[in-house]
Structures are given as structure tokens and as C-alpha cells.
PDB file of N, CA and C in Angstrom:
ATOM      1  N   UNK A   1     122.473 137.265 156.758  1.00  0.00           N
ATOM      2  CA  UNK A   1     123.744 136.630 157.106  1.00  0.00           C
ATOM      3  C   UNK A   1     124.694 137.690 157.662  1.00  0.00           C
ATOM      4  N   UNK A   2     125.342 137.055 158.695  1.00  0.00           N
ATOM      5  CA  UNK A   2     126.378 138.025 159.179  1.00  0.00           C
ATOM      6  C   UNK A   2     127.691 138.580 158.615  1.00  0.00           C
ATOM      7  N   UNK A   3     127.721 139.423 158.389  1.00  0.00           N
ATOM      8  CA  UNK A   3     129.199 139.968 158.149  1.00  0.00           C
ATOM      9  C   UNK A   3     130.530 138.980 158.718  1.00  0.00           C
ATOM     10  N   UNK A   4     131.524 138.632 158.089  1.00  0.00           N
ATOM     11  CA  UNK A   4     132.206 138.100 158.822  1.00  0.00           C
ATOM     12  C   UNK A   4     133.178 139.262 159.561  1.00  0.00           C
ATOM     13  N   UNK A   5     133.698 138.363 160.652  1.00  0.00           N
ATOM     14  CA  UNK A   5     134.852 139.195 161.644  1.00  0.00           C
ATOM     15  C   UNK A   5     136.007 139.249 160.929  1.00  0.00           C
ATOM     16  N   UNK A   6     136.861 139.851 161.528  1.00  0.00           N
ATOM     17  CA  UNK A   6     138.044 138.992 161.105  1.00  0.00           C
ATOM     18  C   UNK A   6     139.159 140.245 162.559  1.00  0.00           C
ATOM     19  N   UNK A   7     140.429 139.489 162.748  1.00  0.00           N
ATOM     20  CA  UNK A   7     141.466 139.756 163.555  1.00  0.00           C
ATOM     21  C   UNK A   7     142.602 140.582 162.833  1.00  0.00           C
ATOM     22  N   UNK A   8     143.059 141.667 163.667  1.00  0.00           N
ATOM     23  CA  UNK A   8     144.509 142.044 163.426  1.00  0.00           C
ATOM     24  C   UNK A   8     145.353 141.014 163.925  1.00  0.00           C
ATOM     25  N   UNK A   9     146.347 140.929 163.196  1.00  0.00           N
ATOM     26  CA  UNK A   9     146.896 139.484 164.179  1.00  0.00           C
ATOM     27  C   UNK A   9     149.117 140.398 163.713  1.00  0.00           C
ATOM     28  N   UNK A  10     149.243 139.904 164.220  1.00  0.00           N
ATOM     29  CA  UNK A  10     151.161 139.827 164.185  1.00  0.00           C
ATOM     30  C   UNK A  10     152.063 139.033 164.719  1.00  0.00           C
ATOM     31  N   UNK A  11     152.917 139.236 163.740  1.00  0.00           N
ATOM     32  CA  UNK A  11     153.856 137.928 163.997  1.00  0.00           C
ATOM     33  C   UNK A  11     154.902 138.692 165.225  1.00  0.00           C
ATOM     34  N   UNK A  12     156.313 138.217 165.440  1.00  0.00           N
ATOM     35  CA  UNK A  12     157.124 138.197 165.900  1.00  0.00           C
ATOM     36  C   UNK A  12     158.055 139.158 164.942  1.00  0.00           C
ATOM     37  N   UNK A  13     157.969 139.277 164.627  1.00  0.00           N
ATOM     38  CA  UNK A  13     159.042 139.959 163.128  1.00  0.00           C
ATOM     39  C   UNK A  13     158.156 141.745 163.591  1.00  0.00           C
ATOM     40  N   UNK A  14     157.021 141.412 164.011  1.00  0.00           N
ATOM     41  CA  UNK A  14     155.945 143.082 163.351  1.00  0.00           C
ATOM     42  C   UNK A  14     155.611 143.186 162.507  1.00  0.00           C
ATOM     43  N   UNK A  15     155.218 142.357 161.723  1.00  0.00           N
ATOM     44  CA  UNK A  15     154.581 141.926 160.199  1.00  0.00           C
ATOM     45  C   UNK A  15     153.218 142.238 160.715  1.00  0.00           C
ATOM     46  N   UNK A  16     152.263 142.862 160.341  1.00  0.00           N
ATOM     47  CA  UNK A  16     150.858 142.798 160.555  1.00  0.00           C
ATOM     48  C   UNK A  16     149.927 141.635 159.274  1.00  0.00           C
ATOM     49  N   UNK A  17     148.616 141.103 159.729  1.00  0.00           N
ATOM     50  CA  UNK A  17     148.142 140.923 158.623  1.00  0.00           C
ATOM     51  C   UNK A  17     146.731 140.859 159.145  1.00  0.00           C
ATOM     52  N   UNK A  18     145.521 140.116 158.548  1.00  0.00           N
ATOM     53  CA  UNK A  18     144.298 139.832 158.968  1.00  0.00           C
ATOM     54  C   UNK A  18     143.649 138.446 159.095  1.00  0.00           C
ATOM     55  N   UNK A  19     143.058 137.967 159.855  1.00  0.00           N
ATOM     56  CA  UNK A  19     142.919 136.811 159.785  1.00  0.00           C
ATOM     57  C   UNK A  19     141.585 136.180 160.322  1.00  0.00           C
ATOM     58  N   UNK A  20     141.003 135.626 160.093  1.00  0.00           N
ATOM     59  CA  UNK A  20     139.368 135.253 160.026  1.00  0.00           C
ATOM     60  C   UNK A  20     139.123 135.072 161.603  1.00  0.00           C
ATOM     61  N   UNK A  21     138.129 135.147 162.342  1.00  0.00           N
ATOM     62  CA  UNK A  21     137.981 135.125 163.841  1.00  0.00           C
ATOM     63  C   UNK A  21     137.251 134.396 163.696  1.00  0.00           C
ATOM     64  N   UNK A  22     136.838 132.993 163.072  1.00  0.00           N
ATOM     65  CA  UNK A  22     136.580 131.881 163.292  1.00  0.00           C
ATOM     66  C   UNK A  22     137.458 130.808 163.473  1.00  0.00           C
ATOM     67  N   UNK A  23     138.830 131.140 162.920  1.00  0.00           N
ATOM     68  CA  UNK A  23     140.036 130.313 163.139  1.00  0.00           C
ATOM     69  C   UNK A  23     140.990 130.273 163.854  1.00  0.00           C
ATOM     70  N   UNK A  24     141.438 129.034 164.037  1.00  0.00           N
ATOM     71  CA  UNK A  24     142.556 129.288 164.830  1.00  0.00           C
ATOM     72  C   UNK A  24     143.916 129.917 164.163  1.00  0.00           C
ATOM     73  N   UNK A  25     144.736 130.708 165.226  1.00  0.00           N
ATOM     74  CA  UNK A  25     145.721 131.617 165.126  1.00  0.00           C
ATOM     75  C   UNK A  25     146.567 130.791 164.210  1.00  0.00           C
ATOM     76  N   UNK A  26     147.552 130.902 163.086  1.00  0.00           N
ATOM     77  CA  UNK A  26     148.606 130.061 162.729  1.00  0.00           C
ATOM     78  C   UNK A  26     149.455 130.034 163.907  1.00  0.00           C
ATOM     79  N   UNK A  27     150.889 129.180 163.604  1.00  0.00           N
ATOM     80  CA  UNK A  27     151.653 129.428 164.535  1.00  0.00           C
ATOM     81  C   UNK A  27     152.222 130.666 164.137  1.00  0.00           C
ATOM     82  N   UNK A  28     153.287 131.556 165.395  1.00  0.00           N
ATOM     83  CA  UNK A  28     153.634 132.395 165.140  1.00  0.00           C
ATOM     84  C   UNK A  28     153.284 133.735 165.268  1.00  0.00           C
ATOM     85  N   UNK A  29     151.959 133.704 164.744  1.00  0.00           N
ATOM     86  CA  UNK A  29     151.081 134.711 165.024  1.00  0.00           C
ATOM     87  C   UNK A  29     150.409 134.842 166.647  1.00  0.00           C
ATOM     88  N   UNK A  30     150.103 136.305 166.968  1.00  0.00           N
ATOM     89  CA  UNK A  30     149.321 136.835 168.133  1.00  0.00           C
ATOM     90  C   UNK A  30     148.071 137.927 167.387  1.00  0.00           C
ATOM     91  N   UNK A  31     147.800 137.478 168.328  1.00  0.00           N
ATOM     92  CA  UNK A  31     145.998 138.779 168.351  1.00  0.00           C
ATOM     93  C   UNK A  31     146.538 139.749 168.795  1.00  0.00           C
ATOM     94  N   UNK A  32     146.204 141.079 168.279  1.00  0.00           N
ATOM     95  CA  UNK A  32     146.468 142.544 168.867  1.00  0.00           C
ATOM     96  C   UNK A  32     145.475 142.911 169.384  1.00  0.00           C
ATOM     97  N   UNK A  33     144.300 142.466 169.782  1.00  0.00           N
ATOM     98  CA  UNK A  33     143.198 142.911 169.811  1.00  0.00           C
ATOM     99  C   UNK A  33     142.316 143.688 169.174  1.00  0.00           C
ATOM    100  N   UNK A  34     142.364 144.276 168.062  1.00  0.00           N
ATOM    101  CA  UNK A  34     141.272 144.299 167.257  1.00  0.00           C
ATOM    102  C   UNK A  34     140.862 143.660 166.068  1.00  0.00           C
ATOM    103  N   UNK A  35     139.607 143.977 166.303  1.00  0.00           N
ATOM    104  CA  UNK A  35     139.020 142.948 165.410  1.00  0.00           C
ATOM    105  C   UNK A  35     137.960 143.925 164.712  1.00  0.00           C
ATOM    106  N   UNK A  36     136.993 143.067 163.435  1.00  0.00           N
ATOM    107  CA  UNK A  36     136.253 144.311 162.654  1.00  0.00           C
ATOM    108  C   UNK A  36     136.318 143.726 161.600  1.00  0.00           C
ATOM    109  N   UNK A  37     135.237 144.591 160.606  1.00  0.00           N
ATOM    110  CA  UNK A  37     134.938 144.118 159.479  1.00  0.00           C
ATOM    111  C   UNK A  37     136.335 143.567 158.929  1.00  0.00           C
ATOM    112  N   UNK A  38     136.487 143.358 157.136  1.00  0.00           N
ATOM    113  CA  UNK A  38     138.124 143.174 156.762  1.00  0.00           C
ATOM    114  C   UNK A  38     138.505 144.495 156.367  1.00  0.00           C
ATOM    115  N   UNK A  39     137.485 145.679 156.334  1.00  0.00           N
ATOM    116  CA  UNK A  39     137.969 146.691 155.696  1.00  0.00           C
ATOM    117  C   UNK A  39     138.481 147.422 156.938  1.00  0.00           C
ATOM    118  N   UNK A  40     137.583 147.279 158.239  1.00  0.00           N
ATOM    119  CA  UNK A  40     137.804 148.022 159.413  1.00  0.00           C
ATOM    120  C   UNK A  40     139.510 147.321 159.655  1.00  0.00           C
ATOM    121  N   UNK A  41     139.483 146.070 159.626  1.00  0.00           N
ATOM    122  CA  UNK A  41     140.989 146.024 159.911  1.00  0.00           C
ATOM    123  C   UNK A  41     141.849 145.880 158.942  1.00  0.00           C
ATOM    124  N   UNK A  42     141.647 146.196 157.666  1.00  0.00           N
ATOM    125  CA  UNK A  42     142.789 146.386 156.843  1.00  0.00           C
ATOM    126  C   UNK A  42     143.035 147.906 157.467  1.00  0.00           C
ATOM    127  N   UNK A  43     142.193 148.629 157.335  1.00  0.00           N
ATOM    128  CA  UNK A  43     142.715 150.306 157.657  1.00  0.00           C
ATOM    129  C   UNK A  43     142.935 150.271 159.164  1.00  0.00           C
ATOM    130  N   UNK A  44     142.827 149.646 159.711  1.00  0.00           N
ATOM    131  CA  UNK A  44     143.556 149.821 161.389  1.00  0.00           C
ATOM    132  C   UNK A  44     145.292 149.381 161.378  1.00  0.00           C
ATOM    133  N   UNK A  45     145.322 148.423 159.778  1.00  0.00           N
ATOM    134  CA  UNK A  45     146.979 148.133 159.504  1.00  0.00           C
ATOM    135  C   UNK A  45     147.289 148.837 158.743  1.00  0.00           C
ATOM    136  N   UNK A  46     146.848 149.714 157.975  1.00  0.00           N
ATOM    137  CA  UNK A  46     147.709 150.455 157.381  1.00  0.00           C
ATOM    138  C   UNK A  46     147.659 151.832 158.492  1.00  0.00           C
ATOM    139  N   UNK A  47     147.094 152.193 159.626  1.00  0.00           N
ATOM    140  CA  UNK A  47     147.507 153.127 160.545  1.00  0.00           C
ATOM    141  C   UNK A  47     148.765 152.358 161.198  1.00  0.00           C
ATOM    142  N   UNK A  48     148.429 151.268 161.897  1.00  0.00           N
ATOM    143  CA  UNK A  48     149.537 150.648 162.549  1.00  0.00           C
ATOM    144  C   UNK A  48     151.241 150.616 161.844  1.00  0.00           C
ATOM    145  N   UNK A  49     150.606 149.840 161.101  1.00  0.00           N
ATOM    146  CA  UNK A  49     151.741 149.369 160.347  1.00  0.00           C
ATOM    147  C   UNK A  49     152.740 150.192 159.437  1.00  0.00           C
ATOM    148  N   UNK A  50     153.470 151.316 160.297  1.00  0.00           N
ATOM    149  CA  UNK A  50     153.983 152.621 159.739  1.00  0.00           C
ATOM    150  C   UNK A  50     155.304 152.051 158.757  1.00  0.00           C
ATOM    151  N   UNK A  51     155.798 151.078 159.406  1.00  0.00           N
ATOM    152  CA  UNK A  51     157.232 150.553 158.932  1.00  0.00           C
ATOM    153  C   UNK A  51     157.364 149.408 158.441  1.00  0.00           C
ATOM    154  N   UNK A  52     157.299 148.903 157.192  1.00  0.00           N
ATOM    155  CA  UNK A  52     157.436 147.754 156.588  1.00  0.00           C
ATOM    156  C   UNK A  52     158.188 146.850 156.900  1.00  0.00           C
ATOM    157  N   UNK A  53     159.263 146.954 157.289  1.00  0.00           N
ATOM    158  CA  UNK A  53     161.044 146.481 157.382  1.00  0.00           C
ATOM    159  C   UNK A  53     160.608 145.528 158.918  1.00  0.00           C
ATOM    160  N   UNK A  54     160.782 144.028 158.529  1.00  0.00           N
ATOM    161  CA  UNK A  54     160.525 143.314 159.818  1.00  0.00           C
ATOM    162  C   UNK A  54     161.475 143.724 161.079  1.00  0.00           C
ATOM    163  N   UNK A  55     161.115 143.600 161.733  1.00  0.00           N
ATOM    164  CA  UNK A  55     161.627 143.762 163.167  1.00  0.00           C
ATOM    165  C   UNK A  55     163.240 143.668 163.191  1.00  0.00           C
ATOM    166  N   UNK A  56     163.495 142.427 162.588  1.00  0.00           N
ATOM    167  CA  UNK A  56     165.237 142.364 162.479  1.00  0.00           C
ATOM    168  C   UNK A  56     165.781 143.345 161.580  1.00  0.00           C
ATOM    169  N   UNK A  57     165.229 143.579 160.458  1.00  0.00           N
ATOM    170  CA  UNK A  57     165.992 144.162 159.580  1.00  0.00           C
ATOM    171  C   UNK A  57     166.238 146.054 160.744  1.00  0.00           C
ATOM    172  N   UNK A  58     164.951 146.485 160.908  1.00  0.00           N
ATOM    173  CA  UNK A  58     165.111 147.861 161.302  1.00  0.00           C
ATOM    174  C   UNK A  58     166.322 147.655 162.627  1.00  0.00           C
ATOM    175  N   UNK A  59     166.035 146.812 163.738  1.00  0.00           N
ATOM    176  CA  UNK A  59     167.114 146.413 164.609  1.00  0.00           C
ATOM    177  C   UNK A  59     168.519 146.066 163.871  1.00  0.00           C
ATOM    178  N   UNK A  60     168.672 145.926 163.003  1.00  0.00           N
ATOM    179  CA  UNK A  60     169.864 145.298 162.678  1.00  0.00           C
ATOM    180  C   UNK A  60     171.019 146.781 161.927  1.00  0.00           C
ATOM    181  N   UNK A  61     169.632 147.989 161.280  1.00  0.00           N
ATOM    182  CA  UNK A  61     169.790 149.137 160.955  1.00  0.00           C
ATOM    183  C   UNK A  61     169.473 150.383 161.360  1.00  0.00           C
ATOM    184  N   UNK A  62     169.488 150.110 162.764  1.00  0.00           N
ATOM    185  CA  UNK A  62     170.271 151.046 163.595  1.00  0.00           C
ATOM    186  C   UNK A  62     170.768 151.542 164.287  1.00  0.00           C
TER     187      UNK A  62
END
């Protein structure tokens, strides 16, 4: 049996998360283009994902 895929995906905010590449996108969410085991893309978000603070908050502070 195959390994499943799964997607880096992000919202609008810059929230990262992961999400199965058999499904469809929620709303809200975009594909970043990579994709990979769940471990390959949990650790491609914790490289990415340097700054916790959604998009408004860091815009709003500074």
C-alpha cells in the first residue's frame, strides 16, 4: 500500500498547515506547492513557517 501524500497548503492570514492530496482544498486555503510524505511536509512547515503571528497581526505591528 502506498504511502499517503499529503499538501503544504496556506491560508490568507500565512497560517501554514497540511492537508491530504486526495482532497479537495477547504475554502480559504491555497497549495504552495509542495507536497510529501506528512513528515516531509510537516518539516518543510516548520522551515517555512518562521513567524507564527497571522499576517494581520505582524502588519498591524509594524
Amino acid at each position: 500500500m502506498a504511502e499517503p501524500r499529503f499538501l503544504v497548503v496556506r491560508n490568507d492570514e500565512e497560517q501554514y498547515s497540511i492537508w491530504s492530496a486526495d482532497r479537495e482544498l477547504p475554502a480559504g486555503w491555497q497549495d504552495t506547492g509542495f507536497a510529501g510524505s506528512r513528515e516531509e511536509c510537516l518539516a518543510h512547515v516548520d522551515e517555512v513557517w518562521t513567524d507564527m503571528r497571522p499576517r494581520s497581526v505582524r502588519e498591524a505591528l509594524s
